[in-house]
N, C-alpha and C. Protein backbone atom coordinates (compact mmCIF):
# COMPACT_ATOMS: atom_id res chain seq x y z
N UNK A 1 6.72 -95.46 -71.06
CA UNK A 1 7.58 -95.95 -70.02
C UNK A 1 6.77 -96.08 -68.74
N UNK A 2 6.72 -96.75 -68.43
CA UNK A 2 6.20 -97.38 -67.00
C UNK A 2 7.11 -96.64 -65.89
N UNK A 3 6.08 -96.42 -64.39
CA UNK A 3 6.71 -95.45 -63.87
C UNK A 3 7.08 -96.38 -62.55
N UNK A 4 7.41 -96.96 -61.72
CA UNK A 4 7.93 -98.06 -60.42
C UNK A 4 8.05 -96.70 -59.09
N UNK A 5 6.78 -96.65 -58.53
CA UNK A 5 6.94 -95.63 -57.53
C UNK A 5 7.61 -96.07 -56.53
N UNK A 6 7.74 -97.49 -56.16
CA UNK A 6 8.42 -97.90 -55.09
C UNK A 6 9.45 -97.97 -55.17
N UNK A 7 9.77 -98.77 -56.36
CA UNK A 7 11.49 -98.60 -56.71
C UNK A 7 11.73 -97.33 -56.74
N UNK A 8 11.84 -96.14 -57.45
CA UNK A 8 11.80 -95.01 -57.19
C UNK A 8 12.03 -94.44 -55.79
N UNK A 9 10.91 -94.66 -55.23
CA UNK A 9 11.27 -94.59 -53.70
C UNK A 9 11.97 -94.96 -52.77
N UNK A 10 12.88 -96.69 -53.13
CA UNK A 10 13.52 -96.89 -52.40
C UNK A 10 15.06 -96.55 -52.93
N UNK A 11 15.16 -96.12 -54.33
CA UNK A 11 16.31 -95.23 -54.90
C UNK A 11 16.63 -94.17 -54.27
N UNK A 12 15.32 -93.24 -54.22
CA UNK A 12 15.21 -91.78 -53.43
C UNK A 12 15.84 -92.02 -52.16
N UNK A 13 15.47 -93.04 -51.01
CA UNK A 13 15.83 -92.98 -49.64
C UNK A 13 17.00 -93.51 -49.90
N UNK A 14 17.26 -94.39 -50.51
CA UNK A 14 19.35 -94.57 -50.75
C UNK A 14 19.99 -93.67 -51.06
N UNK A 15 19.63 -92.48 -51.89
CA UNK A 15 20.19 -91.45 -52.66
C UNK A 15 20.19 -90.43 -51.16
N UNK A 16 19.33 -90.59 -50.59
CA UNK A 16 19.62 -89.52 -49.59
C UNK A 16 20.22 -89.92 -48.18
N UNK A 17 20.07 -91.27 -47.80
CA UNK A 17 20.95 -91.60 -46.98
C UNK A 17 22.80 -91.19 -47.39
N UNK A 18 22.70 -91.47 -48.68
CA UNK A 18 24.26 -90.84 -49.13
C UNK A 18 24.52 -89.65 -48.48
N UNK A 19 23.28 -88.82 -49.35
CA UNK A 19 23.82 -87.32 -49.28
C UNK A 19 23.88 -87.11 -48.07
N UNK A 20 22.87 -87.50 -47.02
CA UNK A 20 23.26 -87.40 -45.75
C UNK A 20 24.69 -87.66 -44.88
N UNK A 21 24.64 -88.71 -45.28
CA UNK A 21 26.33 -89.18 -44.40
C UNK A 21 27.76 -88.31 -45.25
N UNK A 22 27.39 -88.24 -46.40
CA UNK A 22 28.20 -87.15 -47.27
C UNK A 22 28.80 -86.26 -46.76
N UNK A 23 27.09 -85.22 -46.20
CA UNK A 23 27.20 -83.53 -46.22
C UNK A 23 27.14 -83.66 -44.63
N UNK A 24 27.30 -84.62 -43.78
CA UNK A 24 28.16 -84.76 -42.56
C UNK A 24 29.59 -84.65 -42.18
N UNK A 25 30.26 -85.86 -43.15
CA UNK A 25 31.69 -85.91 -43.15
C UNK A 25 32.24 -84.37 -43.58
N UNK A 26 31.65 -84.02 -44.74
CA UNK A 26 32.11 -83.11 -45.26
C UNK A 26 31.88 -81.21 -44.18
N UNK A 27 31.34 -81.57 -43.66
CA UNK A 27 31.28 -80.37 -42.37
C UNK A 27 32.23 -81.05 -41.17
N UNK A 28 32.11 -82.33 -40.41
CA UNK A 28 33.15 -82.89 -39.38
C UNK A 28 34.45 -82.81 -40.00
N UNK A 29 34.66 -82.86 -41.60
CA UNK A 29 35.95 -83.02 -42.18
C UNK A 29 36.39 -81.18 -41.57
N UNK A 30 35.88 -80.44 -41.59
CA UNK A 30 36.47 -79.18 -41.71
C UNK A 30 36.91 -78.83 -40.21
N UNK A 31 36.69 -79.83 -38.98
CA UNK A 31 36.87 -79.17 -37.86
C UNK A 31 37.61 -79.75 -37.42
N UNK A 32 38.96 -79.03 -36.23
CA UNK A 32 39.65 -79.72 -35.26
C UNK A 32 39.09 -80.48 -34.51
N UNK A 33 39.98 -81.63 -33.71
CA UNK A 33 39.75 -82.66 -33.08
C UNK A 33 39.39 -81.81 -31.62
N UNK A 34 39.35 -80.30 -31.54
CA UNK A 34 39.17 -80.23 -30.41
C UNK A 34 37.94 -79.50 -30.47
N UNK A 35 37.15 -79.29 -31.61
CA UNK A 35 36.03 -78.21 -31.95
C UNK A 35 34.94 -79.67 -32.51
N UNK A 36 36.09 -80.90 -32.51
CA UNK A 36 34.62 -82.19 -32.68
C UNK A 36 34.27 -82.65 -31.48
N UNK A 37 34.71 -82.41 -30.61
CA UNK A 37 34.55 -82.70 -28.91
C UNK A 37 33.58 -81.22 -28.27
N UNK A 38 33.90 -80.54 -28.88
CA UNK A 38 33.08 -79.17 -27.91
C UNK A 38 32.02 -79.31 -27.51
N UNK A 39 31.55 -78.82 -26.68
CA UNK A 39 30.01 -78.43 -26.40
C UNK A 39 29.40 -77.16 -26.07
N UNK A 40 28.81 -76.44 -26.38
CA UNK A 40 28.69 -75.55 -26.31
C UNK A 40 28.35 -75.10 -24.94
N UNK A 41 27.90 -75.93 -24.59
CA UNK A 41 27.20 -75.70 -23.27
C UNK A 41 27.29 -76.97 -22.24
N UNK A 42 27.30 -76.87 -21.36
CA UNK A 42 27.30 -78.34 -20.76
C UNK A 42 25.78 -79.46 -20.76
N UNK A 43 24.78 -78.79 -21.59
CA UNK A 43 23.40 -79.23 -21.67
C UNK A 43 23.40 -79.55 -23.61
N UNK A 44 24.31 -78.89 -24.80
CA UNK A 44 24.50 -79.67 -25.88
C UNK A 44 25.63 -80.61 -25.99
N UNK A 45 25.28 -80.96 -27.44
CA UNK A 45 26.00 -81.75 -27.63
C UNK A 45 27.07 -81.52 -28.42
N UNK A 46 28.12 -82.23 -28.43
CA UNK A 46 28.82 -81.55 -29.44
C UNK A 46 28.81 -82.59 -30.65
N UNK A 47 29.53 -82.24 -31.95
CA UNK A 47 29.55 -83.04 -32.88
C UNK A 47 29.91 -84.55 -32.46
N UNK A 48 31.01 -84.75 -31.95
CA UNK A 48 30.82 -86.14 -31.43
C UNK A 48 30.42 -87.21 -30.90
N UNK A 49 29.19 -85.94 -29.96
CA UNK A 49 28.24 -86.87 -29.05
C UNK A 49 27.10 -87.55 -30.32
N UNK A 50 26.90 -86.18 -31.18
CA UNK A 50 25.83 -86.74 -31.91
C UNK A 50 26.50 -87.68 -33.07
N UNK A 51 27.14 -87.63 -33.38
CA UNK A 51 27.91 -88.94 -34.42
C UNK A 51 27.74 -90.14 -33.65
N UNK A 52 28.29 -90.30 -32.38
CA UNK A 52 28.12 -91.15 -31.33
C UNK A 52 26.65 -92.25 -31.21
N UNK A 53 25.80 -90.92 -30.78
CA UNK A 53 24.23 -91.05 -31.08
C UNK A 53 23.50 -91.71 -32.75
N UNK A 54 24.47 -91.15 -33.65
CA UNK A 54 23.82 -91.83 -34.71
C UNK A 54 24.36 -92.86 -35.09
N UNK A 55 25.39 -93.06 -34.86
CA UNK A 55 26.08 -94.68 -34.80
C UNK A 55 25.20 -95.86 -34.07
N UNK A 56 24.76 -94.74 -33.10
CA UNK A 56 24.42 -95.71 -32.13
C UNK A 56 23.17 -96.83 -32.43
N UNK A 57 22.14 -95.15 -33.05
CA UNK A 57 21.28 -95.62 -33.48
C UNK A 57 20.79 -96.44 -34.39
N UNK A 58 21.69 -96.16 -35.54
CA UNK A 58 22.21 -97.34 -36.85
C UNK A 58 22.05 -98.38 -36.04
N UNK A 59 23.18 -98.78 -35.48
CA UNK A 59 23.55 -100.45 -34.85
C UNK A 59 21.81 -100.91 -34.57
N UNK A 60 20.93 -100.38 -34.04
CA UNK A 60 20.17 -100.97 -33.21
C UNK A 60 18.81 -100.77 -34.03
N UNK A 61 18.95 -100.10 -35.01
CA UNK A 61 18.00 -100.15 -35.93
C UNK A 61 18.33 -100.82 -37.30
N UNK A 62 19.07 -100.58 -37.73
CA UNK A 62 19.24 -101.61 -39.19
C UNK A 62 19.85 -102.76 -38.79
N UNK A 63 20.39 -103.30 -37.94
CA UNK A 63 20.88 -104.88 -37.33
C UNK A 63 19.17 -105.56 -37.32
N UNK A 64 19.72 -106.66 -38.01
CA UNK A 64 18.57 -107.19 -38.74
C UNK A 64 17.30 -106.75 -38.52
N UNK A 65 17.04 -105.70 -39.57
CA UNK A 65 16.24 -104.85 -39.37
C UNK A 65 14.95 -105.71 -39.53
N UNK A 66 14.77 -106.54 -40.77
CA UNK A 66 13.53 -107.03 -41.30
C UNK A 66 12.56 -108.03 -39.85
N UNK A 67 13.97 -108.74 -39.10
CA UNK A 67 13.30 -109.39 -38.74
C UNK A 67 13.61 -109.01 -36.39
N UNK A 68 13.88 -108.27 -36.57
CA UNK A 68 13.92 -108.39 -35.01
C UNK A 68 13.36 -106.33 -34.40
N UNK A 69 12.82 -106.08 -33.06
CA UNK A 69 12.56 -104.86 -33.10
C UNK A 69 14.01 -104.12 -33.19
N UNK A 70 13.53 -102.79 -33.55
CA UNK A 70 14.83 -101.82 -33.86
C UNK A 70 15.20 -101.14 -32.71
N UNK A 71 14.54 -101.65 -31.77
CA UNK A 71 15.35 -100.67 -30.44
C UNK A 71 15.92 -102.41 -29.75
N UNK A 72 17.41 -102.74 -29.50
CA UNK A 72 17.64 -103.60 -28.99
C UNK A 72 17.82 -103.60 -27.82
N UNK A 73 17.81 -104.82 -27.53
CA UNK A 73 18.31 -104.82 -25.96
C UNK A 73 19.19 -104.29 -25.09
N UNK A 74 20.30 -104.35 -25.96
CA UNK A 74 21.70 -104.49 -25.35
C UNK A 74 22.18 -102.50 -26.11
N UNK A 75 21.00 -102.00 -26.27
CA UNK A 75 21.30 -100.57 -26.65
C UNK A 75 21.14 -99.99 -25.09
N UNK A 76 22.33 -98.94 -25.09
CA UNK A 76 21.88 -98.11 -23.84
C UNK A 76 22.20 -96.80 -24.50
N UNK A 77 21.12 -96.34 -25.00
CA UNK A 77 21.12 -94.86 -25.45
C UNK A 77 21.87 -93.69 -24.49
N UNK A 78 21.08 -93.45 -23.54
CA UNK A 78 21.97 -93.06 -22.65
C UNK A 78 23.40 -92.53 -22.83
N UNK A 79 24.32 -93.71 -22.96
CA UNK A 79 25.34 -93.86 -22.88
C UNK A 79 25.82 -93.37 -24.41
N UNK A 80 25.14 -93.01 -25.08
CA UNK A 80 25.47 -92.67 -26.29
C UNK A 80 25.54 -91.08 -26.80
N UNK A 81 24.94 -90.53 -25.62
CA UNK A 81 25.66 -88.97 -25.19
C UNK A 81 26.41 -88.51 -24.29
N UNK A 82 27.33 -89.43 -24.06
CA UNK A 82 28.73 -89.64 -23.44
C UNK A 82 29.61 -89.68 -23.90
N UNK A 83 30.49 -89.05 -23.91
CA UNK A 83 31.72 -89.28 -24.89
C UNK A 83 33.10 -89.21 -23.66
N UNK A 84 33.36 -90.05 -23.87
CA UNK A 84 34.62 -90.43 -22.74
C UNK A 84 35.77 -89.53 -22.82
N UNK A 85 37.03 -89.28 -22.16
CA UNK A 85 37.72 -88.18 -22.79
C UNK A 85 38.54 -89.03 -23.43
N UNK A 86 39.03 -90.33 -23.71
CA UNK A 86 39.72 -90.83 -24.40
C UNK A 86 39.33 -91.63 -25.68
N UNK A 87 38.27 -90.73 -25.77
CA UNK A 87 37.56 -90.76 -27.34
C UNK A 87 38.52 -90.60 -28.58
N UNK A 88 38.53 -91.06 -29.51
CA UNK A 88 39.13 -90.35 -30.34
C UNK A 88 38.46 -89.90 -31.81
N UNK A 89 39.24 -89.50 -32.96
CA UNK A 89 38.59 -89.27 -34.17
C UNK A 89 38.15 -90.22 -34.50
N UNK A 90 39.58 -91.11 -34.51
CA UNK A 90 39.39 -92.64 -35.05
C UNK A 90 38.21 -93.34 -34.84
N UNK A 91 38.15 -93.15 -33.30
CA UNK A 91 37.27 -94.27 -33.10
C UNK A 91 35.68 -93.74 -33.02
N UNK A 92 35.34 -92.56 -33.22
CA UNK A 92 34.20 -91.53 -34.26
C UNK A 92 34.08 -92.55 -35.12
N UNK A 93 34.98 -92.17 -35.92
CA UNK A 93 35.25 -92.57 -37.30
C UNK A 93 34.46 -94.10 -37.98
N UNK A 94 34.85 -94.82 -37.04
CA UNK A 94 34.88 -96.57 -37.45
C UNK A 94 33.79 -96.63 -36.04
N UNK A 95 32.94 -95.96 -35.56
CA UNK A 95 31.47 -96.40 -35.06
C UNK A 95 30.86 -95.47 -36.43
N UNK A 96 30.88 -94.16 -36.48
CA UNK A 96 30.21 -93.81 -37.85
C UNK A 96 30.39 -94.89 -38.95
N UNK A 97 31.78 -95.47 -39.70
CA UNK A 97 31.27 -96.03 -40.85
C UNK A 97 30.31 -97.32 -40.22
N UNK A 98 30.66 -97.81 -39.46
CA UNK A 98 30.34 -99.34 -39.45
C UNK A 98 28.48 -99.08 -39.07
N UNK A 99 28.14 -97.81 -38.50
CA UNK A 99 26.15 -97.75 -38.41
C UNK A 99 25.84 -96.83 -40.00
N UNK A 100 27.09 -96.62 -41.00
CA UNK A 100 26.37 -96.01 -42.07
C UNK A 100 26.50 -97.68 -43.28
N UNK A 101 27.27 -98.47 -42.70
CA UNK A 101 27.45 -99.75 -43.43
C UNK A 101 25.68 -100.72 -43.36
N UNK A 102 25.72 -100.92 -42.11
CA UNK A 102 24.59 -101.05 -41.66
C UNK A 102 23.10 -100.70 -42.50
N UNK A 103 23.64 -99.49 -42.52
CA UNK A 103 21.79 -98.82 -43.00
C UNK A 103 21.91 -99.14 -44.71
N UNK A 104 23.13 -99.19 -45.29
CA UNK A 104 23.50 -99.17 -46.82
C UNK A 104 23.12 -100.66 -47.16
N UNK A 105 23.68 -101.69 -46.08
CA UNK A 105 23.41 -103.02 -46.17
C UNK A 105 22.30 -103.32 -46.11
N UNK A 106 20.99 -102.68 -45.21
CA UNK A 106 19.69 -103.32 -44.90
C UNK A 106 18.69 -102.57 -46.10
N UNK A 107 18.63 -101.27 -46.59
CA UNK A 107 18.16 -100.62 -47.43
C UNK A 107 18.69 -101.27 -48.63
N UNK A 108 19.83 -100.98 -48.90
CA UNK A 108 20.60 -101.74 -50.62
C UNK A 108 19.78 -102.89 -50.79
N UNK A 109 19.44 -103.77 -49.65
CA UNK A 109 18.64 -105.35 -49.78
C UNK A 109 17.23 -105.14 -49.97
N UNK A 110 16.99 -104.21 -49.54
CA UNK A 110 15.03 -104.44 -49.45
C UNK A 110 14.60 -104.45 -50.61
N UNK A 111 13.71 -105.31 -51.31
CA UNK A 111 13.06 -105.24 -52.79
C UNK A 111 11.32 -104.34 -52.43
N UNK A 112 10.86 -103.91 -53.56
CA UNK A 112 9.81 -103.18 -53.55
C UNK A 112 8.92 -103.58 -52.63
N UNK A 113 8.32 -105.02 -52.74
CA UNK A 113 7.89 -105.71 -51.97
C UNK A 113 7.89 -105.67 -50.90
N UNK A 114 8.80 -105.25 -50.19
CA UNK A 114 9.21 -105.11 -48.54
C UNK A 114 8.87 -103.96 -47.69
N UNK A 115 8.47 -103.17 -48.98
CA UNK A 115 7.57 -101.52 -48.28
C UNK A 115 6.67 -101.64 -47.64
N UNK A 116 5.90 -102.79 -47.55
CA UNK A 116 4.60 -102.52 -46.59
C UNK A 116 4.64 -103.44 -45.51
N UNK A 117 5.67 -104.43 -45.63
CA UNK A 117 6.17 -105.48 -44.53
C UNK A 117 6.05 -104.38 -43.17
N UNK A 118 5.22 -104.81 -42.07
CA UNK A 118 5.53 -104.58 -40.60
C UNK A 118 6.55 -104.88 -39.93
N UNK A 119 7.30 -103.95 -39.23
CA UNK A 119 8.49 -104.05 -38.45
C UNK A 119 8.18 -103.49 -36.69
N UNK A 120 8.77 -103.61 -36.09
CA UNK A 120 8.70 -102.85 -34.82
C UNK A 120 9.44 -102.22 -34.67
N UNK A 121 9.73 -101.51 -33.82
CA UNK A 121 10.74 -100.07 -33.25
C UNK A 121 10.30 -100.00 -31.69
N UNK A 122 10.94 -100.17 -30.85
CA UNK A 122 10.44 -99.85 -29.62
C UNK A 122 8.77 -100.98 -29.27
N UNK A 123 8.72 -101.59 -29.75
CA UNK A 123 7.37 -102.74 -29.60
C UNK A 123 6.28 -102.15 -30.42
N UNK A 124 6.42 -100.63 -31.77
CA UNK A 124 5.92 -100.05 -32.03
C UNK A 124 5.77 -100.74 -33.44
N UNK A 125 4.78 -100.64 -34.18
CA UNK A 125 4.51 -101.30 -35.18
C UNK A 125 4.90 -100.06 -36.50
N UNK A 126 5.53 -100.43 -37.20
CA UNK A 126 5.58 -99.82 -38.52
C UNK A 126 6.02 -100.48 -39.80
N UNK A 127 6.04 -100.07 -41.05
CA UNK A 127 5.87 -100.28 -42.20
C UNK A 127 7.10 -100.25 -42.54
N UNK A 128 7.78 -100.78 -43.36
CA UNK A 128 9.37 -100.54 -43.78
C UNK A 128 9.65 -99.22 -44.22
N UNK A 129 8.65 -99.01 -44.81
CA UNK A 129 8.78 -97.24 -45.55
C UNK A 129 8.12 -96.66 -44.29
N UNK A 130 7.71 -96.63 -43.67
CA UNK A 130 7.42 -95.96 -42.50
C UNK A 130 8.76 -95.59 -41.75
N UNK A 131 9.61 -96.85 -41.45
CA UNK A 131 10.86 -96.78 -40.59
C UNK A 131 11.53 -96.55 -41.30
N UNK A 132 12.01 -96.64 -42.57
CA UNK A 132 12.44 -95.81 -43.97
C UNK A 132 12.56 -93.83 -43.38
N UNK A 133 11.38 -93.82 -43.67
CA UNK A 133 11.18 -92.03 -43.44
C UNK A 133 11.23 -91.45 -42.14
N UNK A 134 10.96 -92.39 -41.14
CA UNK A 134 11.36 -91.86 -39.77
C UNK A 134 12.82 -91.80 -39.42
N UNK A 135 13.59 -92.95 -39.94
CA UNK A 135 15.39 -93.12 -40.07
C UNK A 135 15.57 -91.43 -41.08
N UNK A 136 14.93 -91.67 -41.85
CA UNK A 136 15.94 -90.49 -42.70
C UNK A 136 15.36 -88.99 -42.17
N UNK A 137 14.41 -88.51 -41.54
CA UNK A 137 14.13 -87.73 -40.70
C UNK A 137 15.36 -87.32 -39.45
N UNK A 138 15.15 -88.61 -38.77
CA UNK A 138 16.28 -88.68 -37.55
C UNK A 138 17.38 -87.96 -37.64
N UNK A 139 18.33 -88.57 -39.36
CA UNK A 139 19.28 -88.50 -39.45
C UNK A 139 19.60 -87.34 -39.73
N UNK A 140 18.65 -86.55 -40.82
CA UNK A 140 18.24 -85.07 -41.59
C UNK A 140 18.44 -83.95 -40.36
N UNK A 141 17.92 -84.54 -39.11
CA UNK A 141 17.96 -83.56 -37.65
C UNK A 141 19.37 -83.56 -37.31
N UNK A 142 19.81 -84.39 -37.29
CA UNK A 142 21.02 -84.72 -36.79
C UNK A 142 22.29 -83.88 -37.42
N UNK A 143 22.34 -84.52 -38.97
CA UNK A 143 23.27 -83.69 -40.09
C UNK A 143 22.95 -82.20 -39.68
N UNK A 144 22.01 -81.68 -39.67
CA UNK A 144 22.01 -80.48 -39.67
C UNK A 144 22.12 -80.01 -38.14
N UNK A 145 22.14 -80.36 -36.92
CA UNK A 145 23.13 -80.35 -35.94
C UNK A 145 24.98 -80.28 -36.48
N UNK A 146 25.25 -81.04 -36.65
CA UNK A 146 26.28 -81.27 -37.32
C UNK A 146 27.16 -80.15 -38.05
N UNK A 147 26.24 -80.14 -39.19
CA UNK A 147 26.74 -78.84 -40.09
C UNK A 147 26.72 -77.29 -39.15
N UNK A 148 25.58 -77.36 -38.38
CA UNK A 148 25.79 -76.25 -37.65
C UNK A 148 26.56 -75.75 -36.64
N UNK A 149 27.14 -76.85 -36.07
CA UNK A 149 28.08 -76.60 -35.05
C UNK A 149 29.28 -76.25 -36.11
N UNK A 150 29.73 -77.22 -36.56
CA UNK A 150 30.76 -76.77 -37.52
C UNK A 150 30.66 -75.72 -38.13
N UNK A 151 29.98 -74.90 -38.77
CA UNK A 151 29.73 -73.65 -39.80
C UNK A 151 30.09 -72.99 -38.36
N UNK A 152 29.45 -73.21 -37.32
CA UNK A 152 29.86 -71.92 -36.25
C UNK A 152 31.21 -72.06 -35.52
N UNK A 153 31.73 -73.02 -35.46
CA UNK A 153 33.30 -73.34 -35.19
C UNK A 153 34.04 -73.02 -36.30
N UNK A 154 33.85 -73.24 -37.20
CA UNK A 154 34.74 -72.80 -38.43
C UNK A 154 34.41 -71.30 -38.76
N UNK A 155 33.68 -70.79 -38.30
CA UNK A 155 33.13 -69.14 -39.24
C UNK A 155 33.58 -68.93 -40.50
N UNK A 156 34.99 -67.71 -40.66
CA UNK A 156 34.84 -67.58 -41.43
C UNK A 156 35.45 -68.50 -42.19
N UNK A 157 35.86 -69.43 -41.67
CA UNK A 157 36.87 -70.65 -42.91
C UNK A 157 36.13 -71.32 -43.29
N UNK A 158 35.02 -71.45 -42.93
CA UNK A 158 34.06 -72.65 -43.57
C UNK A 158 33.66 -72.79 -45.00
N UNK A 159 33.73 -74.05 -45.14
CA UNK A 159 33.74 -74.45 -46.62
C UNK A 159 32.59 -74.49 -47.08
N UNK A 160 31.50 -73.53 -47.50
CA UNK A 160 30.05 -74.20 -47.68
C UNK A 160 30.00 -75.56 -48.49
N UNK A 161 28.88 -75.91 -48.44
CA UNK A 161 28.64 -77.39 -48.69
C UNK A 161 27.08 -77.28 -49.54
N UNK A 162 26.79 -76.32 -49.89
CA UNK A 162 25.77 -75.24 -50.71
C UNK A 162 26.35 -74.44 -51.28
N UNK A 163 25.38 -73.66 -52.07
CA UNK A 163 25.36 -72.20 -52.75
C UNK A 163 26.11 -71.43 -51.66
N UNK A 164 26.70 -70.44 -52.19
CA UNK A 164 27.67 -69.68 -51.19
C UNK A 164 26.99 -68.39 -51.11
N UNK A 165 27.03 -68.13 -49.93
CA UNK A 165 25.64 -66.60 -50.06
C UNK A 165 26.21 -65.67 -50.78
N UNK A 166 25.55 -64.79 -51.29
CA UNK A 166 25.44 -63.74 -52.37
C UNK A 166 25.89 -64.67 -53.58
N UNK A 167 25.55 -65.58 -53.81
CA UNK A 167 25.70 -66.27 -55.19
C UNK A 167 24.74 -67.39 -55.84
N UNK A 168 23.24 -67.12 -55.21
CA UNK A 168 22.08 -67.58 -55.61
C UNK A 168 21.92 -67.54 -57.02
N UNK A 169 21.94 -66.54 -57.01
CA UNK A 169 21.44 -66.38 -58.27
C UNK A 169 22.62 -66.48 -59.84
N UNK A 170 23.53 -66.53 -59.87
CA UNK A 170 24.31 -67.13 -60.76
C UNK A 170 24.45 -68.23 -60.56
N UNK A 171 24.54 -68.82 -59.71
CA UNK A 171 24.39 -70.74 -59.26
C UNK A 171 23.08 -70.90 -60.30
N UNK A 172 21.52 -70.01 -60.01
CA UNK A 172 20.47 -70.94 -60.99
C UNK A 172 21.15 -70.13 -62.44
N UNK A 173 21.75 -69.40 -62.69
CA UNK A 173 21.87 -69.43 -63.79
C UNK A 173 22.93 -70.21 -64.75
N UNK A 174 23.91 -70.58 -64.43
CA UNK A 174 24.66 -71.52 -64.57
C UNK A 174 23.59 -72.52 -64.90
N UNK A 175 23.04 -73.51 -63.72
CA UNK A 175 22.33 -74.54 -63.97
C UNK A 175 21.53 -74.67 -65.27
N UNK A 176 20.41 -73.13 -65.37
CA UNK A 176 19.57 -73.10 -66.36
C UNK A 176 20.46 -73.28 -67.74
N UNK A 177 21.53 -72.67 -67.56
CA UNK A 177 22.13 -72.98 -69.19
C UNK A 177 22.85 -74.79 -69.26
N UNK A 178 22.90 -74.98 -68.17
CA UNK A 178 23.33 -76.85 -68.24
C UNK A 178 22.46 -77.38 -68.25
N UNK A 179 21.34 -77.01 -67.80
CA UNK A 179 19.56 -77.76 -68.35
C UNK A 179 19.25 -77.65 -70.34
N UNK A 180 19.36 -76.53 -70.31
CA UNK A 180 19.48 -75.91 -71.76
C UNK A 180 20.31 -76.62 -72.71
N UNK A 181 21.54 -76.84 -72.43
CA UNK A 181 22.97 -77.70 -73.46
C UNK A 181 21.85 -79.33 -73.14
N UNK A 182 21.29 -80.13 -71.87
CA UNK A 182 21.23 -81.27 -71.83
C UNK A 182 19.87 -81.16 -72.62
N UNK A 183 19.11 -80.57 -73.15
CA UNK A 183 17.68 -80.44 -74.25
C UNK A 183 18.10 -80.65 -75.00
N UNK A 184 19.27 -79.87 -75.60
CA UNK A 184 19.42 -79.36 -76.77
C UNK A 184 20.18 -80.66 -77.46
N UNK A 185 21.26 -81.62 -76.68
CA UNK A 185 21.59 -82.77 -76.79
C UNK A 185 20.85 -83.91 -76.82
């Protein structure tokens, strides 16, 4: 069997853009509308600012990604750690899907071929898989902002979204015997 490292690779970065936007919702899903606004401080952010921020960033990076730079014009970052007080979930909501539509639409399209294509970012030159791994970096920082505010707003109600502590180790054992049944099949 022939091995397609690129395809492969551009499976891998789709597969984890999922899990990313996934194991986001699934931590923002667990918090009040008034613990997605918080800030901890008047210098963080709270979950909304950064949803905000990664919406933001979507729009202005995967909008035609192949062919124009990824920082646009008409982006004012800035303004994207602002959250107005007449923000709502909703409208969280539908800037998150529409910059996770975005990245699903410009990635889902790219053929192998397109990995070494030059793009810009800021007048900065990079590689599609370059801006590939720097996007899913970004986002990886971000989610885990995310999950953390929430795990600490929710304490003890929180739903892990992992192994549940003190249960490492029957989690790999479980697995090892569902590795074991899929051999043996």
């Amino acid at each position: 069997m022939d091995f397609n490292c690129e395809a492969a690779y551009l499976e891998e970065a789709r597969r984890s853009f999922r899990g990313y936007k996934r194991m986001a919702e699934q931590a923002f899903a667990q918090v009040t509308d008034g613990e997605l606004f918080r800030q901890l401080d008047p210098e963080d952010n709270s979950i909304a600012i950064v949803m905000k921020h990664m919406a933001g960033n979507m729009r202005s990076r995967w909008t035609d990604f192949l062919t124009t730079d990824g920082e646009k014009p008409d982006r004012h970052r800035d303004d994207e750690f602002v959250i107005n007080s007449e923000t709502t979930r909703l409208e969280l909501l539908q800037w998150w899907e529409s910059g996770w539509k975005l990245v699903f639409d410009a990635v889902g399209s790219l053929q192998t071929q397109d990995l070494g294509r030059v793009i810009t970012i800021r007048g900065k030159e990079h590689t599609v898989l370059q801006a590939i791994n720097r996007a899913l970096a970004h986002y990886a920082y971000h989610v885990g902002q995310i999950v953390f505010l929430a795990k600490h707003f929710r304490s003890a109600d929180w739903q892990t979204l992992s192994i549940p502590k003190g249960q490492s180790e029957t989690y790999g054992k479980i697995a090892e015997e569902k590795h074991a049944e899929r051999r043996e099949n």
